[in-house]
N, C-alpha and C. Protein backbone atom coordinates (compact mmCIF):
# COMPACT_ATOMS: atom_id res chain seq x y z
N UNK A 1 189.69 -163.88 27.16
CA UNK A 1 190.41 -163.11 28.16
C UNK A 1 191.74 -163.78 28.45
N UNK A 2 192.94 -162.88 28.04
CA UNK A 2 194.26 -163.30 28.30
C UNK A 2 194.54 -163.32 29.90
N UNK A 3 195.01 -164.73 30.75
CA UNK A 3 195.13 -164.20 31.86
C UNK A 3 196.89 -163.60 32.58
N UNK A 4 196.96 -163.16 32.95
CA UNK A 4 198.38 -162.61 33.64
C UNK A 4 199.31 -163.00 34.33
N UNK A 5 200.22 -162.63 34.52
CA UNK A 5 201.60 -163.91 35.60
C UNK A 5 201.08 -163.35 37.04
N UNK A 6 200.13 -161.93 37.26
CA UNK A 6 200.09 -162.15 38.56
C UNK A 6 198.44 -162.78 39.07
N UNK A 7 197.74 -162.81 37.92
CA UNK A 7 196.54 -163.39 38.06
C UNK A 7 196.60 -165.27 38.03
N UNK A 8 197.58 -165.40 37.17
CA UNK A 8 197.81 -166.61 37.46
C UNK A 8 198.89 -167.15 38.98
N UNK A 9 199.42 -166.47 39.58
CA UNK A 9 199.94 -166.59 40.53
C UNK A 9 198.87 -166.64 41.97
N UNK A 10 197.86 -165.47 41.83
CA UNK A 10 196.62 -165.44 42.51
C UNK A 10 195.56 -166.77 42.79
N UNK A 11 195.74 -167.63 41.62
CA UNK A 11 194.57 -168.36 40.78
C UNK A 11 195.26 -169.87 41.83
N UNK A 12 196.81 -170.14 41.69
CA UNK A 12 197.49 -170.75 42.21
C UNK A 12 197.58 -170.83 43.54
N UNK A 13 197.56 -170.23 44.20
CA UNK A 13 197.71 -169.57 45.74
C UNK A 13 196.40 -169.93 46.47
N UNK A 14 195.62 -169.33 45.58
CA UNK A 14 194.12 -169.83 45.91
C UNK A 14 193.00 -171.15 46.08
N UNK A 15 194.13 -171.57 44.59
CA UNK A 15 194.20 -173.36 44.66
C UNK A 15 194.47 -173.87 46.01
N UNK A 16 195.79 -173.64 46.20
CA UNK A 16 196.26 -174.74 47.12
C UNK A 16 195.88 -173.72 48.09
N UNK A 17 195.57 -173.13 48.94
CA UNK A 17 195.63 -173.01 50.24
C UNK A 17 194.33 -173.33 50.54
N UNK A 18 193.49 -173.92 49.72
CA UNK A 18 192.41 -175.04 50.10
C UNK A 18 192.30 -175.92 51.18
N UNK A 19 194.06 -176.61 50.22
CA UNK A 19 194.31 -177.83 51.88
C UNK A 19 195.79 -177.84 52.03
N UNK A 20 196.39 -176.69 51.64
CA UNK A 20 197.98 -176.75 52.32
C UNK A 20 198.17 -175.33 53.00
N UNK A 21 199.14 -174.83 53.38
CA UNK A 21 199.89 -174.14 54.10
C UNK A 21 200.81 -174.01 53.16
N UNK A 22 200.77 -172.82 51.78
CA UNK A 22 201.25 -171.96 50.83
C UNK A 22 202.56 -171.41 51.55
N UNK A 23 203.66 -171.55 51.16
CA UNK A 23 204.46 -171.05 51.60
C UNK A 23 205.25 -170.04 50.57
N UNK A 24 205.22 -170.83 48.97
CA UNK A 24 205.47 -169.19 48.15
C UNK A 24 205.12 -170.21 47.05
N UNK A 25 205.37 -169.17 45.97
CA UNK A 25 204.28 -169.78 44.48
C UNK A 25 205.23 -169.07 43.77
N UNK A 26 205.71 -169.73 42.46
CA UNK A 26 206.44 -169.64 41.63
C UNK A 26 206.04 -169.82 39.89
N UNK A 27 205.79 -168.56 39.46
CA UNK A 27 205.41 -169.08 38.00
C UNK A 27 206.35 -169.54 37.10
N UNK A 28 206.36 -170.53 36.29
CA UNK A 28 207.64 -170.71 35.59
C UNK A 28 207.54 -170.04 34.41
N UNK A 29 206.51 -170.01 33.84
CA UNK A 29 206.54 -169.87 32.37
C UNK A 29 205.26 -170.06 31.79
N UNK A 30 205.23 -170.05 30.39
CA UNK A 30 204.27 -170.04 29.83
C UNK A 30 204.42 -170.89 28.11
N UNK A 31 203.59 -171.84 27.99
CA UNK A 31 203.94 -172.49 26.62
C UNK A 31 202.41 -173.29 26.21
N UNK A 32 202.33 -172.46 24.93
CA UNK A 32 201.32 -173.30 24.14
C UNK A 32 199.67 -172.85 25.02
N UNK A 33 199.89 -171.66 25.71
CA UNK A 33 198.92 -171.19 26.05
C UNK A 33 198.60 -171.92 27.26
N UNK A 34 199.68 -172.42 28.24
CA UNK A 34 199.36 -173.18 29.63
C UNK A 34 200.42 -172.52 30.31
N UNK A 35 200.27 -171.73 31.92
CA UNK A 35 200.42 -171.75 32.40
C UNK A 35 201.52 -172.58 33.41
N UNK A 36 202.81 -172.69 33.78
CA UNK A 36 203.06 -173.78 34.62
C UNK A 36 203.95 -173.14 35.98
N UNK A 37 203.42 -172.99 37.32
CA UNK A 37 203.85 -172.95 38.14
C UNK A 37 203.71 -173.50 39.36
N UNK A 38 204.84 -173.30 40.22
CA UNK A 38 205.75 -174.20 41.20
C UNK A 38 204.82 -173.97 42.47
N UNK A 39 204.47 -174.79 43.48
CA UNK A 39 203.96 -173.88 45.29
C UNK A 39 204.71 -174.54 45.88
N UNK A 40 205.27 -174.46 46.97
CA UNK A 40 205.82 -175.03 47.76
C UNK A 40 204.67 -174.57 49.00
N UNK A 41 204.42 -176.08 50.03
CA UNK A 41 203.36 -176.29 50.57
C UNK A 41 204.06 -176.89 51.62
N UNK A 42 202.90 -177.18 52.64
CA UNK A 42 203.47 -177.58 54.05
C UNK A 42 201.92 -178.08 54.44
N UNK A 43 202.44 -179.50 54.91
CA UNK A 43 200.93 -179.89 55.35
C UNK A 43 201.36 -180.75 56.64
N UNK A 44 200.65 -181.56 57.20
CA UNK A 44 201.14 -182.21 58.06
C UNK A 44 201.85 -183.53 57.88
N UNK A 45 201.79 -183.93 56.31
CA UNK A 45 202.96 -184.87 56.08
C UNK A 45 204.11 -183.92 55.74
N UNK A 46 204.33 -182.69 56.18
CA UNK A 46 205.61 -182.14 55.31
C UNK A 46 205.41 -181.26 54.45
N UNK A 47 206.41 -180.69 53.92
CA UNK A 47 206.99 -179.78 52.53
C UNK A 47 206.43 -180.74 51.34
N UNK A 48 206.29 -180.17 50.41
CA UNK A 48 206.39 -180.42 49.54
C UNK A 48 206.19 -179.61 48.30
N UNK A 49 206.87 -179.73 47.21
CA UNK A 49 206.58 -178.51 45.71
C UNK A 49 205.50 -179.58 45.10
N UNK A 50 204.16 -178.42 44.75
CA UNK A 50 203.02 -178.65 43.46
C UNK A 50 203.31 -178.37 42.69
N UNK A 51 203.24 -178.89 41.62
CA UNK A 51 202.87 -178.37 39.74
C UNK A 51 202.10 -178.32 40.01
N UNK A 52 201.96 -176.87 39.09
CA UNK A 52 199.98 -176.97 38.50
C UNK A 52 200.80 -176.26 37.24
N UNK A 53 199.30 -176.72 36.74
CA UNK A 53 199.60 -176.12 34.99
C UNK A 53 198.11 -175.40 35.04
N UNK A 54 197.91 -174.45 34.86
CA UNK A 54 196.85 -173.40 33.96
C UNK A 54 196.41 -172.90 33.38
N UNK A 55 195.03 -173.17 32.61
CA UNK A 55 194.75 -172.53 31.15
C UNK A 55 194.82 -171.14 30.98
N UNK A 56 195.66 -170.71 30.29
CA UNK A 56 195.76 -168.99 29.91
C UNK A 56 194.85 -168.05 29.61
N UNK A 57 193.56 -169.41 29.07
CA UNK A 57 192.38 -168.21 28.74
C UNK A 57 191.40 -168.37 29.75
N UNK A 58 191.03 -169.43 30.33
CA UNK A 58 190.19 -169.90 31.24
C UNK A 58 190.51 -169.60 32.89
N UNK A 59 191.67 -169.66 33.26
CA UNK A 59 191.98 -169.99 34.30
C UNK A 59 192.18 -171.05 34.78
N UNK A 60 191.37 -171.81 34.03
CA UNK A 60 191.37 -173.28 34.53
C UNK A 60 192.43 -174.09 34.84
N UNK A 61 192.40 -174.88 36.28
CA UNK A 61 193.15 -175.84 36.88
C UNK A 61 193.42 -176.94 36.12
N UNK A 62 194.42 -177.43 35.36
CA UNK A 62 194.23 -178.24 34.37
C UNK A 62 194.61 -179.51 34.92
N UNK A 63 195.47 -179.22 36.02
CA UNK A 63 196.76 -180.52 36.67
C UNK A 63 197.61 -180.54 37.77
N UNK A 64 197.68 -180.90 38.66
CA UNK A 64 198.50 -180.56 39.69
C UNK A 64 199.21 -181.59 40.04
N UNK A 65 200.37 -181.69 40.21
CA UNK A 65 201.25 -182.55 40.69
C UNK A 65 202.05 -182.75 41.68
């Protein structure tokens, strides 16, 4: 199952608002069958932008930074 820029945007969003305060989610792109987009988050240390990278067929959370 191929996944989508808005299913992967969903997949992302869903990630982090686990333990941040999602403020917008940014897909960048797509290479080699991974996923890589941007969140910008807000927690109580602050702002900050996540990487995550995501498997295209899985969904899977591969990495977050």
């Amino acid at each position: 199952m191929e996944i989508d820029n808005k299913k992967v945007e969903e997949l992302a969003r869903n990630f982090l608002q686990q333990h941040h305060d999602v403020k917008n989610i940014k897909v960048v792109g797509i290479k080699n069958g991974i996923w890589f987009v941007e969140g910008e988050t807000r927690s109580s240390s602050g702002e900050r932008v996540r990487k995550l990278k995501i498997d295209g067929e899985t969904g899977e959370i591969i990495s977050v930074e």
